[in-house]
Protein backbone atom coordinates (compact mmCIF):
# COMPACT_ATOMS: atom_id res chain seq x y z
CA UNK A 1 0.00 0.00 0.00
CA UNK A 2 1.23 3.45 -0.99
CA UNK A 3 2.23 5.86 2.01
CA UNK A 4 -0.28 8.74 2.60
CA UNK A 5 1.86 11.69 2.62
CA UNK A 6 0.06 15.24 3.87
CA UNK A 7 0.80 18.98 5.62
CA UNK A 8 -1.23 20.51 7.65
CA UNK A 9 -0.40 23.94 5.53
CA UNK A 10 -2.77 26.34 7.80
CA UNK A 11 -3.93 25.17 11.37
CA UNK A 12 -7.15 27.00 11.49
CA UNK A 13 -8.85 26.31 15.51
CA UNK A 14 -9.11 23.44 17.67
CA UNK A 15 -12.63 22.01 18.32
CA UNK A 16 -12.03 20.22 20.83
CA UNK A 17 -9.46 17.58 23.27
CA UNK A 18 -10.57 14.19 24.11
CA UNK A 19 -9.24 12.74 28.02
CA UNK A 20 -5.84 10.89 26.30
CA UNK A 21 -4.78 14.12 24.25
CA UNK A 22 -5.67 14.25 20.91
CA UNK A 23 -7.59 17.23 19.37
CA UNK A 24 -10.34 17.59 16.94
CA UNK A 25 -9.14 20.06 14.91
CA UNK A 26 -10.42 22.55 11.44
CA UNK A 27 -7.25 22.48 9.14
CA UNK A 28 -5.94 23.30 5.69
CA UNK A 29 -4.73 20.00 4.33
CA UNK A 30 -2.77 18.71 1.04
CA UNK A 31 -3.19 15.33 0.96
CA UNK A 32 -0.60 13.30 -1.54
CA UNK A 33 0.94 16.97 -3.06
CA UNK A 34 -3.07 17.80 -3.85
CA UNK A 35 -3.84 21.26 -3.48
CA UNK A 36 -4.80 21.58 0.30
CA UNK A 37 -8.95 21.25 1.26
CA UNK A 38 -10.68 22.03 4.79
CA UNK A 39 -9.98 18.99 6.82
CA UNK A 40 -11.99 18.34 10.00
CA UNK A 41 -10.58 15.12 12.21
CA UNK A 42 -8.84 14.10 15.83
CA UNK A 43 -4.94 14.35 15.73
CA UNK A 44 -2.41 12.87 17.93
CA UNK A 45 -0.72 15.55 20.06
CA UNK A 46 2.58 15.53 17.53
CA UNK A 47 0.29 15.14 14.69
CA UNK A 48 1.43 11.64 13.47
CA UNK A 49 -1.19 9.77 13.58
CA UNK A 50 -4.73 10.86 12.92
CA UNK A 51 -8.26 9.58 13.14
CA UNK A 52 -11.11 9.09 10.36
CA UNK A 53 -12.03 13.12 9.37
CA UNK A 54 -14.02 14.51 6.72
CA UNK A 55 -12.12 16.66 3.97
CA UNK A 56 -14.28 19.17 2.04
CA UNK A 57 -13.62 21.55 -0.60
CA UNK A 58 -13.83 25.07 -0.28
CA UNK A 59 -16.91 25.10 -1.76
CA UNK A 60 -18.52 22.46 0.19
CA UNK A 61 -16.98 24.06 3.25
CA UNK A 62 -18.80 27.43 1.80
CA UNK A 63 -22.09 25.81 1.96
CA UNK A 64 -21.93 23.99 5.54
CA UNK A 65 -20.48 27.68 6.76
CA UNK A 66 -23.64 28.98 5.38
CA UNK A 67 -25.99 26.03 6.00
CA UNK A 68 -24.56 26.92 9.99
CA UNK A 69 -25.38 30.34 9.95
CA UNK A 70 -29.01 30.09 8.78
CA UNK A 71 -28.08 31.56 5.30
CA UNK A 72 -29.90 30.59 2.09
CA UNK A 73 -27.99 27.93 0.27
CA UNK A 74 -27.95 27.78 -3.30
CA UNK A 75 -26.37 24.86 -5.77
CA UNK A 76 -24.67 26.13 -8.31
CA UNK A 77 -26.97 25.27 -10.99
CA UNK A 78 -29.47 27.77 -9.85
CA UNK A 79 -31.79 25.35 -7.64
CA UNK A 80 -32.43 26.80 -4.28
CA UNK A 81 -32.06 23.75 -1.50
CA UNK A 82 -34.51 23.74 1.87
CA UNK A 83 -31.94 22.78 4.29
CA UNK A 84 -34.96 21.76 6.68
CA UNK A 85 -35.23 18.89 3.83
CA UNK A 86 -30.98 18.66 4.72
CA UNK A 87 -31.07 18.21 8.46
């Protein structure tokens, strides 16, 4: 299997700690030399080993910013989506 190779190229705000350490953090990543996406997931405290996350794009993470602050949220092909339909 083929190492996974990333940087953490902007560390953004921890979410939380869990009891043994590790953080939940909101980072920048470039996975494999990809251009770097938001990356949501716990890290060890030196950062080498990490749990299961969820990477978005910046315009996914556009939409949940607005989806959290109540605003309207529009796909890009012009259809308006009911995020009460979302959640």
């Amino acid at each position: 299997m083929a190492e996974l190779k990333y940087v953490i190229t902007e560390q953004i705000a921890v979410l939380g700690e869990s009891p043994r350490g590790w953080t939940k953090e909101l980072n920048k990543v470039s996975w494999n030399d990809y251009p770097a996406k938001y990356d949501i997931r716990e890290w060890s405290p030196d950062h080498q080993r990490m749990g299961k996350g969820v990477t978005l794009s910046n315009e996914e993470f556009e939409a949940l910013r607005k989806v959290m602050l109540g605003e309207e949220l529009t796909i890009t092909d012009g259809d308006d989506v009911d995020e009460d339909e979302i959640l």
